[in-house]
Protein backbone atom coordinates (compact mmCIF):
# COMPACT_ATOMS: atom_id res chain seq x y z
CA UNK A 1 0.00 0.00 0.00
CA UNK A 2 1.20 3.63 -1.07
CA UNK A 3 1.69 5.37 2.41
CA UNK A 4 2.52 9.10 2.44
CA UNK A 5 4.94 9.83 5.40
CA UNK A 6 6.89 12.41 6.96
CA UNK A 7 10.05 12.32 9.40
CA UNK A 8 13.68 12.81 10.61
CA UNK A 9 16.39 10.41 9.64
CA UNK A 10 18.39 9.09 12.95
CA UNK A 11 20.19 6.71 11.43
CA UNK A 12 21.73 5.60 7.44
CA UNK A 13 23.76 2.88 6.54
CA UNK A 14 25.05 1.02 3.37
CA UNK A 15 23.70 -1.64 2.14
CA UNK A 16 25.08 -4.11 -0.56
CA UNK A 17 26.81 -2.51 -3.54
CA UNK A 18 24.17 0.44 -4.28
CA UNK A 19 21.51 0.36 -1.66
CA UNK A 20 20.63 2.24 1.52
CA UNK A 21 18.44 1.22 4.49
CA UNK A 22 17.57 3.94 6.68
CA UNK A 23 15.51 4.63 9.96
CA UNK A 24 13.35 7.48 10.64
CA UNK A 25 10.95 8.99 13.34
CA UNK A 26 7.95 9.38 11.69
CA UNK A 27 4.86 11.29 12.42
CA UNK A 28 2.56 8.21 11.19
CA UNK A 29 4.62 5.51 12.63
CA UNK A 30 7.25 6.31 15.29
CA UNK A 31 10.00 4.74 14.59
CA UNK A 32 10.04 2.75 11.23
CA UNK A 33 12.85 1.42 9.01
CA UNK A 34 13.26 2.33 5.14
CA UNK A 35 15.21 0.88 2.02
CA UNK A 36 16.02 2.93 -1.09
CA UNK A 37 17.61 0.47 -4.01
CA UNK A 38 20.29 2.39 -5.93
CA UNK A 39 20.63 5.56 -3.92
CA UNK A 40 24.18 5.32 -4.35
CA UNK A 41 24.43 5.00 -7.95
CA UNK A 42 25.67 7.57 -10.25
CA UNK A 43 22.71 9.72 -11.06
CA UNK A 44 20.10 7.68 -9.13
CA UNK A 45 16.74 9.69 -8.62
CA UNK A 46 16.77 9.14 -5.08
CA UNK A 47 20.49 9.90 -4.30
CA UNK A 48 21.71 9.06 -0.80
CA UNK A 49 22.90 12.66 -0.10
CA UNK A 50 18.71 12.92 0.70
CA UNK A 51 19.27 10.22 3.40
CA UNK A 52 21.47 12.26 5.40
CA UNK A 53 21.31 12.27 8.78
CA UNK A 54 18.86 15.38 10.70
CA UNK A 55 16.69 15.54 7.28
CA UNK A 56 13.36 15.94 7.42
CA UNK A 57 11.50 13.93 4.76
CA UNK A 58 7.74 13.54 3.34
CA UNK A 59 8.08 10.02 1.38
CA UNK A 60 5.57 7.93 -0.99
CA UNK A 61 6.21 4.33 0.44
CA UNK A 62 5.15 1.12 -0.08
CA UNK A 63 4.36 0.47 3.45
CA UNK A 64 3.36 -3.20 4.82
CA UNK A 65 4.76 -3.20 8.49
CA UNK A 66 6.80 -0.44 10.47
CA UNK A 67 8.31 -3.18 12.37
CA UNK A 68 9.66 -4.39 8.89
CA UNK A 69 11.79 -2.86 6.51
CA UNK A 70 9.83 -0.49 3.74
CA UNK A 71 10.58 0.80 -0.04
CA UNK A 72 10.82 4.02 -0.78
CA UNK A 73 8.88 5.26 -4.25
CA UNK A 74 9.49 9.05 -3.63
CA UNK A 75 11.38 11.80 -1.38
CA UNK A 76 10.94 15.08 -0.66
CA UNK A 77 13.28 17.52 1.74
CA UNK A 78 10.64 19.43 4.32
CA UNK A 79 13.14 21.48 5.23
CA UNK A 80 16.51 23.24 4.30
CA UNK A 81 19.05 23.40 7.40
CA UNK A 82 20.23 27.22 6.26
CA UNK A 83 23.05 26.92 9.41
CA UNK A 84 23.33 22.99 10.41
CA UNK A 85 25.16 22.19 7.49
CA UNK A 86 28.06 24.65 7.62
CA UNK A 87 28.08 25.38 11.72
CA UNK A 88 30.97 22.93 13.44
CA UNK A 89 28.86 23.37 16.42
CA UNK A 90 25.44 23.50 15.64
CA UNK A 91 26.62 20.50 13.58
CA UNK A 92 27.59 18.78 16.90
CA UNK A 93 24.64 19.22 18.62
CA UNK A 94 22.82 17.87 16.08
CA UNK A 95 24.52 15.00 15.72
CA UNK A 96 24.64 14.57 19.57
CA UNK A 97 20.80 15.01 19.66
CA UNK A 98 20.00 12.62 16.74
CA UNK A 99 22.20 10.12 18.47
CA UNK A 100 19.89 10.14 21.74
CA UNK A 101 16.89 10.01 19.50
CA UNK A 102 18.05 7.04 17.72
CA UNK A 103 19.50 5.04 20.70
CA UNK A 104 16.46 5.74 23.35
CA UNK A 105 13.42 5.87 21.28
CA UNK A 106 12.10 2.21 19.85
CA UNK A 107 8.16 2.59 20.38
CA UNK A 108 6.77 1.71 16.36
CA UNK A 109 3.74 3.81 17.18
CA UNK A 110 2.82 7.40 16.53
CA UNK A 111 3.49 10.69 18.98
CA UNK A 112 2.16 13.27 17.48
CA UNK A 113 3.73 15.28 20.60
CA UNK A 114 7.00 13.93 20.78
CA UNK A 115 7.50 13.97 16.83
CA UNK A 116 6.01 17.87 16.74
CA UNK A 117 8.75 18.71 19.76
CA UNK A 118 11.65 17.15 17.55
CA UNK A 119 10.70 19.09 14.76
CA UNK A 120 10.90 22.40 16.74
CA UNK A 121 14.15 21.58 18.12
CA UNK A 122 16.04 21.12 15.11
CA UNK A 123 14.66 23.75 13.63
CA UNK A 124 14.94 25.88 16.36
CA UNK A 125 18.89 24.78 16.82
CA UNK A 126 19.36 25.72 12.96
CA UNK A 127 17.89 29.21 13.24
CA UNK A 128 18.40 30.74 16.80
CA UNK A 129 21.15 33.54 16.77
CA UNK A 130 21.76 33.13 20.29
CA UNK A 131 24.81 30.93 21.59
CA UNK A 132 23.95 27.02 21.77
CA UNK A 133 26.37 25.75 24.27
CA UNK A 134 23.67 24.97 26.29
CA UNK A 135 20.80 23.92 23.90
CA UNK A 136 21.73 20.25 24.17
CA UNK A 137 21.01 20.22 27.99
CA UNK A 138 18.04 22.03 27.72
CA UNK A 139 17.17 19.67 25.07
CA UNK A 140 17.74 16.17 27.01
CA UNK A 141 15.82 17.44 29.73
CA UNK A 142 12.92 18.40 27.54
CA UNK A 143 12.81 15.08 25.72
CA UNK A 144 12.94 13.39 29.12
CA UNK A 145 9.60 14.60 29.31
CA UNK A 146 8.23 13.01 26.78
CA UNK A 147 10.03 9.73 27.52
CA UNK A 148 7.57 9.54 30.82
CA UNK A 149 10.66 10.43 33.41
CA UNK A 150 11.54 14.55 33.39
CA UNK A 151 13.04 15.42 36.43
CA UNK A 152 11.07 17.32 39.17
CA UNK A 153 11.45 19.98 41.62
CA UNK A 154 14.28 22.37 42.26
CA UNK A 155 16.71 23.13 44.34
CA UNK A 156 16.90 24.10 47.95
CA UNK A 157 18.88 24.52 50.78
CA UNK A 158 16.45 21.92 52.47
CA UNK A 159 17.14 19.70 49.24
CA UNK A 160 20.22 20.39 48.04
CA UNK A 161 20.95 16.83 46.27
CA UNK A 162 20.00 15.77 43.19
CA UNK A 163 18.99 12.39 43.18
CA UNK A 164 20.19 10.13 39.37
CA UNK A 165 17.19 7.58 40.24
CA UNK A 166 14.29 9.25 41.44
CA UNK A 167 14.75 12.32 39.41
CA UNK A 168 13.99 14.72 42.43
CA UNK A 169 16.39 16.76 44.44
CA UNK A 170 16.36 14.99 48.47
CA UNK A 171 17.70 16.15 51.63
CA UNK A 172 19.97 13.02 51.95
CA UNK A 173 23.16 12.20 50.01
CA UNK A 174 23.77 9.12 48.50
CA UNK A 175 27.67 8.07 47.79
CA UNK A 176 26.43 6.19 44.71
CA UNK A 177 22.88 8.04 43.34
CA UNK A 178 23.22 12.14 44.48
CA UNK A 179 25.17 14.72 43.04
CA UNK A 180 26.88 16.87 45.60
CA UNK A 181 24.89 20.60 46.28
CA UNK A 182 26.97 22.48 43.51
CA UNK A 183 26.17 20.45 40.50
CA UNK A 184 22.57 19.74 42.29
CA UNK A 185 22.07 23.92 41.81
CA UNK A 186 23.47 23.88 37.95
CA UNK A 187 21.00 21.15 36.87
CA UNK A 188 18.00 23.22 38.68
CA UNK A 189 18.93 26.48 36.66
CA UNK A 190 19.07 23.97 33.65
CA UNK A 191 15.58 22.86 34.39
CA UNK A 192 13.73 25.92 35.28
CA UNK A 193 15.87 28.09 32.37
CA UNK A 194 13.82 28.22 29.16
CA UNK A 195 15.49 26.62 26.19
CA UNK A 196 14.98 30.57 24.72
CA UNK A 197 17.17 31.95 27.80
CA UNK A 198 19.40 28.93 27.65
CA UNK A 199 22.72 31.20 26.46
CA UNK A 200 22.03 33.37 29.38
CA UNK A 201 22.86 30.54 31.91
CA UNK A 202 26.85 31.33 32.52
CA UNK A 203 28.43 27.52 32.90
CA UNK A 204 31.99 27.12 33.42
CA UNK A 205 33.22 24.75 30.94
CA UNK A 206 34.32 21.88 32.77
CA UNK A 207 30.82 22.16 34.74
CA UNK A 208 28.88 21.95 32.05
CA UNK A 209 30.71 18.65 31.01
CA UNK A 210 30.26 17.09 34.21
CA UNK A 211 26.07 17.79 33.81
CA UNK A 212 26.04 16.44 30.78
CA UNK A 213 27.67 13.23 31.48
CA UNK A 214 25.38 13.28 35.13
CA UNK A 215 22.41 13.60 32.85
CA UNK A 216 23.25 10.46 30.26
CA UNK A 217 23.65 8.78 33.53
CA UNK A 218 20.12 10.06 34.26
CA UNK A 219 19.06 8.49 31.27
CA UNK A 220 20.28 5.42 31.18
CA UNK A 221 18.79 4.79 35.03
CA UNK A 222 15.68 5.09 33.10
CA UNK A 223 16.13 3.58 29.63
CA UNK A 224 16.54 -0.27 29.38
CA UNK A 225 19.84 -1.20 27.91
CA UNK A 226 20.31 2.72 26.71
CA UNK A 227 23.61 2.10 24.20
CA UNK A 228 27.07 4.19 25.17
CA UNK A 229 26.47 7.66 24.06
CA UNK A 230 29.56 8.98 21.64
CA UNK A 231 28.68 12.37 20.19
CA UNK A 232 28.97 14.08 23.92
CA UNK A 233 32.81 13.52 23.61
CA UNK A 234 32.43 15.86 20.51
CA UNK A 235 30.90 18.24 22.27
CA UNK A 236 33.90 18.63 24.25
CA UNK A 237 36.24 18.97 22.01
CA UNK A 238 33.99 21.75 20.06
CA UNK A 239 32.79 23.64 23.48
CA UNK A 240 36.36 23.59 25.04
């Protein structure tokens, strides 16, 4: 059946000498896995420079299963990154952020929510003017929401600890599950900060490392078998 679909790629690959297989979040769907035969030919019609990963696609597929691989009949772009492309470190945090979306989403069923909160993000990382060392904290946190376990409450001097499992700041340390009052405060300003006032949150460096690799931590106390996260290492190097 001909199935008109739109969504972001999260992940490409080769696939025998001129083929591509592809996944994408899709607004129909969720997640759902796509073949294009040729795309790396010389002059193919559906070349695999469309298949890129962060591009937004409406397709004409033949679509049977979403749990099952799908042919492709036609691609269009939705939308043209005008900064993504050519920014080092816009570039990273898009990579970073497809990288989470591929590795901790699996549902093959729609979100209209999630999928509509995606879309803003990218675009809204390709167009803002404002600094974006932030944006991918600001980010994680938001799409925590959506994956049923956003962190709650704020900091205190009564609960100063921020607590990895129960997502809530406590009154108690715990050597193996709190964060220590300091970094407890940073990831409260990161939660209550809109992702609009993000740049105006002033992060030392180093700090903002260490909240970012607290926070994948956060996430993989939630996800099932989450995969390593890579891209943040990137980030690093970029925001040094």
């Amino acid at each position: 059946m001909l199935t008109k679909i739109q969504g972001l790629v999260i992940r490409s690959v080769k696939y025998g000498e001129t083929s591509l297989i592809f996944d994408m979040y899709t607004r129909q769907y969720g997640l759902a896995s796509f073949i294009v035969n040729g795309a790396r030919r010389p002059k193919s019609k559906l070349p695999s420079s469309l298949f890129q990963l962060m591009n937004w696609l409406e397709m004409i597929v033949y679509m049977k299963d979403p749990r099952s691989l799908s042919r492709v009949k036609e691609v269009q772009m939705i939308h043209y990154y005008q900064h993504i492309p050519f920014n080092l470190h816009k570039r990273s945090v898009g990579l970073f952020m497809t990288e989470v979306v591929q590795k901790s989403i699996n549902e093959n069923e729609p979100n209209p929510l999630l999928f509509s909160f995606l879309q803003d993000a990218y675009l809204y990382l390709d167009q803002s003017m404002d600094p974006i060392m932030n944006f991918h904290i600001s980010f994680l946190f938001e799409l925590s929401a959506y994956l049923g376990f956003r962190p709650s409450g704020e900091w205190s001097e009564t609960n100063p600890f921020f607590h990895l499992v129960s997502g809530n700041f406590v009154n108690v340390a715990h050597p193996l599950y709190t964060l220590d009052h300091s970094l407890s405060k940073v990831i409260s300003d990161y939660l209550t900060c809109p992702k609009e006032e993000g740049h105006l949150l002033k992060v030392p460096r180093d700090i903002r490392h260490e909240v970012l690799d607290q926070i994948i931590s956060f996430f993989r106390y939630h996800l099932d078998r989450l995969p390593e996260i890579k891209t943040h290492r990137i980030l690093a190097e970029v925001f040094s």
